[in-house]
PDB file of N, CA and C in Angstrom:
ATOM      1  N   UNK A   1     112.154 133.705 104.131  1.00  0.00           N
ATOM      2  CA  UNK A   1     112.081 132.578 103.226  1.00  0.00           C
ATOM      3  C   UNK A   1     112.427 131.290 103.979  1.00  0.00           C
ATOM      4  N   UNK A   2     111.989 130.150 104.025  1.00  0.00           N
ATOM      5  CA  UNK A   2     111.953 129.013 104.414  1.00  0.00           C
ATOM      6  C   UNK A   2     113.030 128.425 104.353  1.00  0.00           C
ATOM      7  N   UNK A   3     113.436 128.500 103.023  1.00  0.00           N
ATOM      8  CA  UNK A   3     114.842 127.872 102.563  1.00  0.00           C
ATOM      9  C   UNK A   3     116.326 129.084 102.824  1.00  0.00           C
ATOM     10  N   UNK A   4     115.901 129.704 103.619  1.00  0.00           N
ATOM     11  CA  UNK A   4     117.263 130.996 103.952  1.00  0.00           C
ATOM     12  C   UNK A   4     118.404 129.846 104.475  1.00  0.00           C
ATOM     13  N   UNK A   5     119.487 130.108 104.383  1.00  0.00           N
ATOM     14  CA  UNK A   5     120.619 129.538 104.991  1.00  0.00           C
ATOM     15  C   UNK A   5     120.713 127.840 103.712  1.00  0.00           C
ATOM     16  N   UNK A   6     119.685 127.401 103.273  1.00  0.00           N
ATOM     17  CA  UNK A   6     119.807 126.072 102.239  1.00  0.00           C
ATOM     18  C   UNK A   6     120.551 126.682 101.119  1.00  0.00           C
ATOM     19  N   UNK A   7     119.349 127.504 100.843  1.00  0.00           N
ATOM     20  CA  UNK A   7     119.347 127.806  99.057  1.00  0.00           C
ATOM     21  C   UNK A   7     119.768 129.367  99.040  1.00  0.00           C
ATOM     22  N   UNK A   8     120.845 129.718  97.720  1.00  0.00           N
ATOM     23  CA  UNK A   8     120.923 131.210  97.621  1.00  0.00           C
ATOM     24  C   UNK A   8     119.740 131.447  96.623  1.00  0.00           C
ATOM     25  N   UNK A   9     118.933 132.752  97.629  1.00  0.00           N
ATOM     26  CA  UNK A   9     118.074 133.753  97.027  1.00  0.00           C
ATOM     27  C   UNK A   9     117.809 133.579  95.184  1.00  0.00           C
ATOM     28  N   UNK A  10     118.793 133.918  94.906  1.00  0.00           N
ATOM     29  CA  UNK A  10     118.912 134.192  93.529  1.00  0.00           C
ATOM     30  C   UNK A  10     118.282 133.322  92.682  1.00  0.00           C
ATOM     31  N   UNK A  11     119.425 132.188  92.790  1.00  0.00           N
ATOM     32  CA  UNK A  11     119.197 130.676  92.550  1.00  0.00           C
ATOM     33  C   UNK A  11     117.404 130.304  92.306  1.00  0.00           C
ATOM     34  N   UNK A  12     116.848 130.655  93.720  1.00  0.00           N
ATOM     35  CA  UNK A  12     115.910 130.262  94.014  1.00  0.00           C
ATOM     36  C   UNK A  12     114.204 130.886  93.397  1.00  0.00           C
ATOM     37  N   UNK A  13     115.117 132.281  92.807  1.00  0.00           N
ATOM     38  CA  UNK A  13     114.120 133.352  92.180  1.00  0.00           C
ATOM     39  C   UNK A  13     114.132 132.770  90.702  1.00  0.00           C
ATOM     40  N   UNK A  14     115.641 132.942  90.395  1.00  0.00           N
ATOM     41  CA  UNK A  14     115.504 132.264  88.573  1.00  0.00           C
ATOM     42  C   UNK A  14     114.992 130.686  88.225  1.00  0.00           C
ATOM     43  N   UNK A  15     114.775 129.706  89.555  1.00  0.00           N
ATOM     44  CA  UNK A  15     114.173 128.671  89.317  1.00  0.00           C
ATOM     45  C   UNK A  15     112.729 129.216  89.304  1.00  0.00           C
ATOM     46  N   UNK A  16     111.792 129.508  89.846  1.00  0.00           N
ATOM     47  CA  UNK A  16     110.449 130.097  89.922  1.00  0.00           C
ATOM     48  C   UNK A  16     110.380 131.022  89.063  1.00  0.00           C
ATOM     49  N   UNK A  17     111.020 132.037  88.586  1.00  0.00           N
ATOM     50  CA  UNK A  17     110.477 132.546  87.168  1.00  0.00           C
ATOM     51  C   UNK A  17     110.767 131.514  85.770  1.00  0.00           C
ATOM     52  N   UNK A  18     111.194 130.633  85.944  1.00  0.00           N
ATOM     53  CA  UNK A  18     111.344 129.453  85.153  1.00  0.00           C
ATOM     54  C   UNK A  18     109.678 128.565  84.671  1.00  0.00           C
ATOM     55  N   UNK A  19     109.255 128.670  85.867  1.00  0.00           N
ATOM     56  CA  UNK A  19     108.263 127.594  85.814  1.00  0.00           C
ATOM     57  C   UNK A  19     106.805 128.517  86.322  1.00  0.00           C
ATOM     58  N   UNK A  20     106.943 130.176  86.210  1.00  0.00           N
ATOM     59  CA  UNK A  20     105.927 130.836  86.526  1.00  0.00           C
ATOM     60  C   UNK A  20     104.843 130.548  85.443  1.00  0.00           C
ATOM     61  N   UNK A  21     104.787 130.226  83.953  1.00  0.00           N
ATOM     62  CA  UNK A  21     103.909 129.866  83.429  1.00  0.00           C
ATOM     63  C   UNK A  21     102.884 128.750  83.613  1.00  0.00           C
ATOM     64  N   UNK A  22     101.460 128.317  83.627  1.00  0.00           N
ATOM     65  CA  UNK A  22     100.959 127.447  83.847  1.00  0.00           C
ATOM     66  C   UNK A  22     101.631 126.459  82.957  1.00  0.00           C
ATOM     67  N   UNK A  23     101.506 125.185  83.398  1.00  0.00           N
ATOM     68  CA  UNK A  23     102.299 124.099  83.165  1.00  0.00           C
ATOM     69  C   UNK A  23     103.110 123.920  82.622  1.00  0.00           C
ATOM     70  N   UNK A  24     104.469 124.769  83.268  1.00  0.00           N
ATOM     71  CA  UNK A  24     105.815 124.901  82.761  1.00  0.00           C
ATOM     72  C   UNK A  24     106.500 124.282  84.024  1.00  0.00           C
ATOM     73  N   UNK A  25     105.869 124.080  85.126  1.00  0.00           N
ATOM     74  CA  UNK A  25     106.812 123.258  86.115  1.00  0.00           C
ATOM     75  C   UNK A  25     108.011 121.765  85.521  1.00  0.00           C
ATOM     76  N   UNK A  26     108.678 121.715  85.719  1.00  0.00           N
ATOM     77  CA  UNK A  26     109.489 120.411  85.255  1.00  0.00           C
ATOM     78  C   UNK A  26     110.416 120.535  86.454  1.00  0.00           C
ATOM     79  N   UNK A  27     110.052 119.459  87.392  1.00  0.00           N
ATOM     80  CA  UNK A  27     111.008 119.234  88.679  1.00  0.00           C
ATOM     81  C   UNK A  27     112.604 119.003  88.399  1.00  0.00           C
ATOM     82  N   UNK A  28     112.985 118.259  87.182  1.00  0.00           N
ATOM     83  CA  UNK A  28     114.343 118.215  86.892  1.00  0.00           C
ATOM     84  C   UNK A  28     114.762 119.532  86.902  1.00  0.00           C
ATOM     85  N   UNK A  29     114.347 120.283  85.985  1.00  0.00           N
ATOM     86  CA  UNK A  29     115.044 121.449  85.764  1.00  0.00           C
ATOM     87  C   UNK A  29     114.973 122.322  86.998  1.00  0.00           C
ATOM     88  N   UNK A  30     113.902 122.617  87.447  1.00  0.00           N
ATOM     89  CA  UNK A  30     113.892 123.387  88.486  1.00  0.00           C
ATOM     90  C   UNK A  30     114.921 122.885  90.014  1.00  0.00           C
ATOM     91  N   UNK A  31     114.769 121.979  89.955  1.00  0.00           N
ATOM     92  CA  UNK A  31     116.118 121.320  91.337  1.00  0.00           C
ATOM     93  C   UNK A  31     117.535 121.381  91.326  1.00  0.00           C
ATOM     94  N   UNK A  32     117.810 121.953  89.543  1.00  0.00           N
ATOM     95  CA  UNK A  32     118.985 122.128  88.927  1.00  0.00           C
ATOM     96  C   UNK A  32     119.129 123.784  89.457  1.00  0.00           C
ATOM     97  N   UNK A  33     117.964 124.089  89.203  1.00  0.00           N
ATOM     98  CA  UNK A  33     118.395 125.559  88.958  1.00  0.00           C
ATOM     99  C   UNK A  33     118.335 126.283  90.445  1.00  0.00           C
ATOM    100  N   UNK A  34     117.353 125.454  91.300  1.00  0.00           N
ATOM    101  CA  UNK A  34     117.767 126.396  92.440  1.00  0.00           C
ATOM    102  C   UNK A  34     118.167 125.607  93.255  1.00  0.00           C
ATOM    103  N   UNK A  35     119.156 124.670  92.937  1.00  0.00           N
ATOM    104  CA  UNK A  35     120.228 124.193  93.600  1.00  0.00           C
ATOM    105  C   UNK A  35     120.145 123.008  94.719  1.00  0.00           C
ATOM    106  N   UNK A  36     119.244 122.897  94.829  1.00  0.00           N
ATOM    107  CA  UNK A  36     118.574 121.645  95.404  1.00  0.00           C
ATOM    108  C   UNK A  36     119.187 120.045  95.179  1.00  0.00           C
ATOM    109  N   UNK A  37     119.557 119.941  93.296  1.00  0.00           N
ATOM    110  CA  UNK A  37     119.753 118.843  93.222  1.00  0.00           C
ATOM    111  C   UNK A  37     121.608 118.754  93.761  1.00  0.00           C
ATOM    112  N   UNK A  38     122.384 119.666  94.177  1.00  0.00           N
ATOM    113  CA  UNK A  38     123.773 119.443  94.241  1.00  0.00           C
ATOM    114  C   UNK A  38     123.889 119.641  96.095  1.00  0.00           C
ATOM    115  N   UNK A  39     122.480 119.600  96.834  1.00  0.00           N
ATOM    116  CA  UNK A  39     122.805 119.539  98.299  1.00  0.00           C
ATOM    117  C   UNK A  39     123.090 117.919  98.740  1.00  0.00           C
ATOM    118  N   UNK A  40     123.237 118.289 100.170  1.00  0.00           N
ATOM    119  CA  UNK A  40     123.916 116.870 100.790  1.00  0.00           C
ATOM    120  C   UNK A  40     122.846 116.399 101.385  1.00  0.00           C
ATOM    121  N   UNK A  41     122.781 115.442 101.885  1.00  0.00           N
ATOM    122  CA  UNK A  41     121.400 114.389 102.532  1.00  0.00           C
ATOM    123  C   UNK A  41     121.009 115.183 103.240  1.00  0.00           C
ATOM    124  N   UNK A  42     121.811 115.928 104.500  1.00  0.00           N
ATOM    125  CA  UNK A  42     121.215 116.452 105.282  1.00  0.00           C
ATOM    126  C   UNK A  42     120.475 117.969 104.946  1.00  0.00           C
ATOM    127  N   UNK A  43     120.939 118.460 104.157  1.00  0.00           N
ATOM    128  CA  UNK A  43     120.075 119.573 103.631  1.00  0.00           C
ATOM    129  C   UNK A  43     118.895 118.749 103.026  1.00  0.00           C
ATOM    130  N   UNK A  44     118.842 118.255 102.115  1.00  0.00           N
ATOM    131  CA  UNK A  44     117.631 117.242 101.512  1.00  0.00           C
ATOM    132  C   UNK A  44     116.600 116.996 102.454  1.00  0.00           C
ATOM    133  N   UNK A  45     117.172 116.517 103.518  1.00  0.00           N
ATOM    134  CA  UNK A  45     116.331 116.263 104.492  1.00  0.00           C
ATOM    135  C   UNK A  45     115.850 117.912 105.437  1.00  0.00           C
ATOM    136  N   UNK A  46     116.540 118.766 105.508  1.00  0.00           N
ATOM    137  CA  UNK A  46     115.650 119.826 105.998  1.00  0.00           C
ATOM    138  C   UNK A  46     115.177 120.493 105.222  1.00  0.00           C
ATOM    139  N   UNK A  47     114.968 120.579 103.495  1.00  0.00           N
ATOM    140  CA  UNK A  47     113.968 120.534 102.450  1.00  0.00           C
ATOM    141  C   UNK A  47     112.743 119.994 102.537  1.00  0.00           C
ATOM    142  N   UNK A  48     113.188 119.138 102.973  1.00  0.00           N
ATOM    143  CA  UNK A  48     112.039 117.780 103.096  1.00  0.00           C
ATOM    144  C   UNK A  48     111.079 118.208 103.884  1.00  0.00           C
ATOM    145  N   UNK A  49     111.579 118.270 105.100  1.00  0.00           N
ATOM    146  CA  UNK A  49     110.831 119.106 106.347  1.00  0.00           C
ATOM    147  C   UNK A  49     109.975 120.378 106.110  1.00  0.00           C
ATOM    148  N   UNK A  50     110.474 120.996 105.223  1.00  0.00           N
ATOM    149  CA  UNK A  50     109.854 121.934 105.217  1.00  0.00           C
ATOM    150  C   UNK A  50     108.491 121.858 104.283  1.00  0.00           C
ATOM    151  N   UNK A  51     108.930 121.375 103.107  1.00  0.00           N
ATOM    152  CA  UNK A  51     107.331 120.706 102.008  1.00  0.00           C
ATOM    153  C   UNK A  51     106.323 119.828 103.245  1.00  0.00           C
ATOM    154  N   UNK A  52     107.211 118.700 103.620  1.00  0.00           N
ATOM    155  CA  UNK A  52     105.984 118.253 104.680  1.00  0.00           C
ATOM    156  C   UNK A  52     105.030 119.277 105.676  1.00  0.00           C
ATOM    157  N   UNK A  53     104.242 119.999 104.782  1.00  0.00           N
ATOM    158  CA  UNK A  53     103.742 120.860 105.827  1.00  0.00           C
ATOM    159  C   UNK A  53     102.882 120.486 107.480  1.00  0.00           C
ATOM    160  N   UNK A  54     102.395 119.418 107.062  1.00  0.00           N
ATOM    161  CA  UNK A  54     101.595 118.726 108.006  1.00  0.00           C
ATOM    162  C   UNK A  54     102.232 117.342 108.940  1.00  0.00           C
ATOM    163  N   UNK A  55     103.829 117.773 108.335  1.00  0.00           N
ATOM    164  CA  UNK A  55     105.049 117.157 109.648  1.00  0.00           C
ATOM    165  C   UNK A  55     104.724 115.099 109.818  1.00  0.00           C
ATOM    166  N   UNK A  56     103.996 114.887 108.611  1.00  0.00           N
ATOM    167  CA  UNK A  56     103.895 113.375 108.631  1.00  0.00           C
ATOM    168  C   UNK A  56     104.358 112.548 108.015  1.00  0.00           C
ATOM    169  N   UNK A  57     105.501 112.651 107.721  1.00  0.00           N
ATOM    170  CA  UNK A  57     106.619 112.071 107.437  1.00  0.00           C
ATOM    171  C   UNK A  57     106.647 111.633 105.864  1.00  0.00           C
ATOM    172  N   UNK A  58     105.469 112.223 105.119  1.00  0.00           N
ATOM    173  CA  UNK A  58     105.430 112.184 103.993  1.00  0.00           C
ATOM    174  C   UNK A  58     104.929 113.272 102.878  1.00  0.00           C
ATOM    175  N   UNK A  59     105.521 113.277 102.258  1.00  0.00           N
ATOM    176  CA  UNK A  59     104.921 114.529 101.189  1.00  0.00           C
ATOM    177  C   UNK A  59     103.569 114.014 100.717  1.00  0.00           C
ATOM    178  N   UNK A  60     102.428 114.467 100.714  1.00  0.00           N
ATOM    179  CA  UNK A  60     101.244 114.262  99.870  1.00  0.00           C
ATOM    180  C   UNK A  60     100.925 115.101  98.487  1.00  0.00           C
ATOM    181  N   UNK A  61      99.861 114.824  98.153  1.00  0.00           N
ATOM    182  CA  UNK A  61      99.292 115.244  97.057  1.00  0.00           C
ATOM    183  C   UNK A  61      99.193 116.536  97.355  1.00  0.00           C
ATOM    184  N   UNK A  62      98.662 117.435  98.007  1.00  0.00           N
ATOM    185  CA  UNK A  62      97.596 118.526  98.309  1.00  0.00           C
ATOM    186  C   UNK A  62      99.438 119.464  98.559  1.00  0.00           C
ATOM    187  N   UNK A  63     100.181 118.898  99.346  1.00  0.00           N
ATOM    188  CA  UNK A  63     101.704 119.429  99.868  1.00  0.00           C
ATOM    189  C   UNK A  63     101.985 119.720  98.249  1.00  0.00           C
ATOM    190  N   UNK A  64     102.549 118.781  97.249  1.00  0.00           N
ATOM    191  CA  UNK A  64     102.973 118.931  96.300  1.00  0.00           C
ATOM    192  C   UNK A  64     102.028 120.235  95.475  1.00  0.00           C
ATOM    193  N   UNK A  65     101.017 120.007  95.863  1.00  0.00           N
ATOM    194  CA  UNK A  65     100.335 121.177  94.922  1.00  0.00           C
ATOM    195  C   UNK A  65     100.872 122.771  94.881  1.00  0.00           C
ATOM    196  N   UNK A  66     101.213 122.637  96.374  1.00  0.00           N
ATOM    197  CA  UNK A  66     101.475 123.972  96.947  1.00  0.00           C
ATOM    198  C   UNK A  66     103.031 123.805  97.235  1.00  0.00           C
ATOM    199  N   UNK A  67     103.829 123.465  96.436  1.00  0.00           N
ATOM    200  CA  UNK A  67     105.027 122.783  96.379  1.00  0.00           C
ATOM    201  C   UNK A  67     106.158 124.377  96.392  1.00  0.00           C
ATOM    202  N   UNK A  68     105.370 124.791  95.332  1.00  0.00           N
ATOM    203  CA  UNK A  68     106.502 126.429  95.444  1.00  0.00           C
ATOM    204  C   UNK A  68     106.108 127.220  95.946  1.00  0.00           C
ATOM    205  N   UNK A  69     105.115 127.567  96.481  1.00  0.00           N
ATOM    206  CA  UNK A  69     104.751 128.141  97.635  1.00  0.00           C
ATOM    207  C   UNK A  69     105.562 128.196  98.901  1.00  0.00           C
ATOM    208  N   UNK A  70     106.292 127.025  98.545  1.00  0.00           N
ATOM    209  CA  UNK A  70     107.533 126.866  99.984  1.00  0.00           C
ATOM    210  C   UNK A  70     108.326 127.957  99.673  1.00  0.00           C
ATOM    211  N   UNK A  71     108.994 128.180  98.520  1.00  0.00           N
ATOM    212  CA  UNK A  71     110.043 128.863  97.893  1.00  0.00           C
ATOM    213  C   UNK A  71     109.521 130.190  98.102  1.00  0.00           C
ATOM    214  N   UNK A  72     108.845 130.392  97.440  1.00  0.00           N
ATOM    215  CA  UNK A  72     107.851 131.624  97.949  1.00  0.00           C
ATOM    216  C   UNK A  72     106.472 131.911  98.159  1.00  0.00           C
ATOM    217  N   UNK A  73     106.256 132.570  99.114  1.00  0.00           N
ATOM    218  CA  UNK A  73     104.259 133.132  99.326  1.00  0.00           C
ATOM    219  C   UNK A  73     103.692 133.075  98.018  1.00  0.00           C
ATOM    220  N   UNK A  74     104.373 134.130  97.330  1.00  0.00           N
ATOM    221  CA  UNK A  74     103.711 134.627  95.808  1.00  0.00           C
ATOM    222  C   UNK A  74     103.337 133.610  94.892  1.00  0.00           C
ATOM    223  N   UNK A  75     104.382 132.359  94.871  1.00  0.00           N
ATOM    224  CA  UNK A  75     104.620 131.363  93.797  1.00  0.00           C
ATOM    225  C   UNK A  75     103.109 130.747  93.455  1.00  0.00           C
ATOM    226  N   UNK A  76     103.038 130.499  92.251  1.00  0.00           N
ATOM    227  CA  UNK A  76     101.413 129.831  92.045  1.00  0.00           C
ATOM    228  C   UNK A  76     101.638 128.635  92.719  1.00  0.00           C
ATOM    229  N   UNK A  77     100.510 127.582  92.731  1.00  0.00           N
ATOM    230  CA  UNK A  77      99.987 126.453  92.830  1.00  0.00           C
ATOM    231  C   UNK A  77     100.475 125.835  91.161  1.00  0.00           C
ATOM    232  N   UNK A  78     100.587 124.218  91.720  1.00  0.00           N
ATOM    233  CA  UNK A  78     101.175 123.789  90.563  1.00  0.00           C
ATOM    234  C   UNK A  78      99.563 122.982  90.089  1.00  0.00           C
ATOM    235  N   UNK A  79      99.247 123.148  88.811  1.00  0.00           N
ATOM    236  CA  UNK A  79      98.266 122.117  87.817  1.00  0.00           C
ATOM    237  C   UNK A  79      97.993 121.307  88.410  1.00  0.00           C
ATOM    238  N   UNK A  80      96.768 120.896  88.594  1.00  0.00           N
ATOM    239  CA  UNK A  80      96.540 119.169  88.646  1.00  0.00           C
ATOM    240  C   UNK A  80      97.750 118.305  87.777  1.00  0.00           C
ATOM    241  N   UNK A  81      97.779 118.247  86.460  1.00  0.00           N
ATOM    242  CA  UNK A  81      98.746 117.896  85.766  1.00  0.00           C
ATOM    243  C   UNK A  81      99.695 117.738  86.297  1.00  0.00           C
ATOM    244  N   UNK A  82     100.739 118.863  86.614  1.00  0.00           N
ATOM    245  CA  UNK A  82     101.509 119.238  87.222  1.00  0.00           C
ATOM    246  C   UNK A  82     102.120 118.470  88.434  1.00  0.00           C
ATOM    247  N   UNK A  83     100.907 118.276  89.120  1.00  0.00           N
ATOM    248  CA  UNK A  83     101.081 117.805  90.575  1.00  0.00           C
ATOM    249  C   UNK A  83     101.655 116.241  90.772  1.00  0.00           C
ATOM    250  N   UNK A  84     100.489 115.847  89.699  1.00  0.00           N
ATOM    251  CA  UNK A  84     100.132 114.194  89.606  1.00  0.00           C
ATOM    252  C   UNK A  84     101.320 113.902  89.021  1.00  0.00           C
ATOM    253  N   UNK A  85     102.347 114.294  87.766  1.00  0.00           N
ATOM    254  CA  UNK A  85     103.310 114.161  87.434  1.00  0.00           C
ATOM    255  C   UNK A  85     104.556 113.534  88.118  1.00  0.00           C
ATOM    256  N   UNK A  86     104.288 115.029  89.192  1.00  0.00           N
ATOM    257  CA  UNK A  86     105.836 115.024  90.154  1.00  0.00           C
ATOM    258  C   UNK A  86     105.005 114.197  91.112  1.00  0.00           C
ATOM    259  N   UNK A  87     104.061 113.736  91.543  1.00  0.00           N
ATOM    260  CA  UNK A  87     103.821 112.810  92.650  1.00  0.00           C
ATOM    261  C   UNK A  87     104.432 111.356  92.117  1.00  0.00           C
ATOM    262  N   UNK A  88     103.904 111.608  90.925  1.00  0.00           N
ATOM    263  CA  UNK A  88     104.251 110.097  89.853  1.00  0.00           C
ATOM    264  C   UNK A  88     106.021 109.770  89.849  1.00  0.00           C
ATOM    265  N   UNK A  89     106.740 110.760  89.781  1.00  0.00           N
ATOM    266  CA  UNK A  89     108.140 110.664  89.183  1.00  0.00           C
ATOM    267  C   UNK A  89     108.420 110.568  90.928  1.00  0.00           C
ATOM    268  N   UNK A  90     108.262 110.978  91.563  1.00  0.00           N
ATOM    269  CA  UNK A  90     108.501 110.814  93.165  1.00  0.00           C
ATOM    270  C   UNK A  90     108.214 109.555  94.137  1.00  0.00           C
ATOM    271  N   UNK A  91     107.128 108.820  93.764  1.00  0.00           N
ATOM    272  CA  UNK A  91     106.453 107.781  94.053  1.00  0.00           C
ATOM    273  C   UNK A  91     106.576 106.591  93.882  1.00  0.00           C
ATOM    274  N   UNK A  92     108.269 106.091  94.194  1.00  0.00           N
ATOM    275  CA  UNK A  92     108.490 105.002  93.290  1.00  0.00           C
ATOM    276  C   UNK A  92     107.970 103.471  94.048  1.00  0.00           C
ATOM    277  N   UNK A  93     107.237 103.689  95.239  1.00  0.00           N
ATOM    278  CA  UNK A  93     106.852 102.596  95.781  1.00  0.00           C
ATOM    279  C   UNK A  93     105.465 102.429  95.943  1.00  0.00           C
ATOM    280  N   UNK A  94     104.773 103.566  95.322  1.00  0.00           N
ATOM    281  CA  UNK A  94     103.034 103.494  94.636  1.00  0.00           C
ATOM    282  C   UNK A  94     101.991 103.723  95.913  1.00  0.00           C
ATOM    283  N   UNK A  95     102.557 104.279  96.844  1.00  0.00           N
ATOM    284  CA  UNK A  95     102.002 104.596  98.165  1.00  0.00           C
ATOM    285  C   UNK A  95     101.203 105.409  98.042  1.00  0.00           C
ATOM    286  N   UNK A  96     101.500 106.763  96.982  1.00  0.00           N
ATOM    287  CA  UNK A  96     100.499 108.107  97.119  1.00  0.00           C
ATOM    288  C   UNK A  96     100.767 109.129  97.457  1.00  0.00           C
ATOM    289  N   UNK A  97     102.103 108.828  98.123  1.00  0.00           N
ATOM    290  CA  UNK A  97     103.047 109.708  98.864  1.00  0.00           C
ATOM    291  C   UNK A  97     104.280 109.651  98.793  1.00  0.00           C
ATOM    292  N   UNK A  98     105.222 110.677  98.662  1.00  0.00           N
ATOM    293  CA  UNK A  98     106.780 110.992  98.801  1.00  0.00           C
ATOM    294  C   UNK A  98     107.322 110.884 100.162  1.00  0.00           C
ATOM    295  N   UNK A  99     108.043 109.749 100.230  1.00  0.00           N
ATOM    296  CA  UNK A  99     108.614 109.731 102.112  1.00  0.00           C
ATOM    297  C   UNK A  99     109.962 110.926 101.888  1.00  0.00           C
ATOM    298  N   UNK A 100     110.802 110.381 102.575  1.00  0.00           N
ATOM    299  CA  UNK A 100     112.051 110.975 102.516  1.00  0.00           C
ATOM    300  C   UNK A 100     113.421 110.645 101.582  1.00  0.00           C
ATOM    301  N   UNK A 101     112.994 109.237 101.688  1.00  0.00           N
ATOM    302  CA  UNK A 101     114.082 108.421 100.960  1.00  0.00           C
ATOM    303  C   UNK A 101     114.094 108.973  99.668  1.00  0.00           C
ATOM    304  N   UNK A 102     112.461 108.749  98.668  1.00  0.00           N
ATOM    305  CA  UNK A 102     112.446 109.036  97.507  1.00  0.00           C
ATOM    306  C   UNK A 102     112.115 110.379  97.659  1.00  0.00           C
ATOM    307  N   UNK A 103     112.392 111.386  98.120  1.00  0.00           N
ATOM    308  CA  UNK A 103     112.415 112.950  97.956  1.00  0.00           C
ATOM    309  C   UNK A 103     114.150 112.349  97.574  1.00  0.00           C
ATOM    310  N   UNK A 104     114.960 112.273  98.072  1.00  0.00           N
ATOM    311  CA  UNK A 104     116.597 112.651  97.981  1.00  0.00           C
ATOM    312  C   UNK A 104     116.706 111.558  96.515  1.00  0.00           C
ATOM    313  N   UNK A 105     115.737 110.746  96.243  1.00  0.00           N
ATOM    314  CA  UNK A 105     116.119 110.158  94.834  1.00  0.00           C
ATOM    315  C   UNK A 105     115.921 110.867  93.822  1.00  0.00           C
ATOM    316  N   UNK A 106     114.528 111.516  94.418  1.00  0.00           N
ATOM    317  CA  UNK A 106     114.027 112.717  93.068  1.00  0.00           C
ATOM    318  C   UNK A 106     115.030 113.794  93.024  1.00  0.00           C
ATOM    319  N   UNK A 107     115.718 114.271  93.894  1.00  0.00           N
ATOM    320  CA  UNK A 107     116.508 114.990  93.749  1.00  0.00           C
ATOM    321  C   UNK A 107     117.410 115.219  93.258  1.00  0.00           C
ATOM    322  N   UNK A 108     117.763 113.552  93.154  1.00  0.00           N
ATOM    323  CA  UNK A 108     119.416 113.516  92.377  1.00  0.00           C
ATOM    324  C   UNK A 108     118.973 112.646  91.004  1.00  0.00           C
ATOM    325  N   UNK A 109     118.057 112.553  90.763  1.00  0.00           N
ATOM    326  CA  UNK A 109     117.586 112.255  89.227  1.00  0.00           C
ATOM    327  C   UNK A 109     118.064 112.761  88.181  1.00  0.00           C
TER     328      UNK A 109
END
């Protein structure tokens, strides 16, 4: 798992059976539940790292889609809906993209 040594297992299973239904994702709740929203910058930031799949210093659209997929292989793809949402609630400077800064804002939302 990607997040081994960040996030406990558990944590990280009962957030994803949370939001296994189609468009049941809700980033608040889920960052609560697998613990994400109570880490320190520097974990945030090797979170971060890891969604950036394509290492460019920003989360995109297509990244967010495949957002729990980080968490796990199995995890679905999130909705168009879904996606555009958390790009929206993430995006507070209208770029298109999640840098780093506003990943650790969304986090502690």
């Amino acid at each position: 798992m990607a997040f081994a040594g960040i996030l406990n297992d558990a944590d990280v299973k009962a957030a994803l059976d949370s939001c296994s239904a189609a468009d049941s994702f809700n980033y608040k709740s889920f960052f609560q539940k697998c613990g994400l929203a109570a880490k320190s910058p520097d974990d945030l930031k090797k979170a971060f790292a890891i969604i950036d799949q394509d290492n460019s210093g920003f989360i995109e659209e297509e990244e967010l889609k495949l957002f729990l997929q980080n968490f796990s292989a199995s995890a679905r793809a999130l909705s168009d809906k879904e996606t555009k949402a958390f790009l929206a609630a993430g995006d507070s400077d209208g770029d298109g993209k999640i840098g780093v800064e506003e990943f650790a804002a969304l986090m502690k939302a």
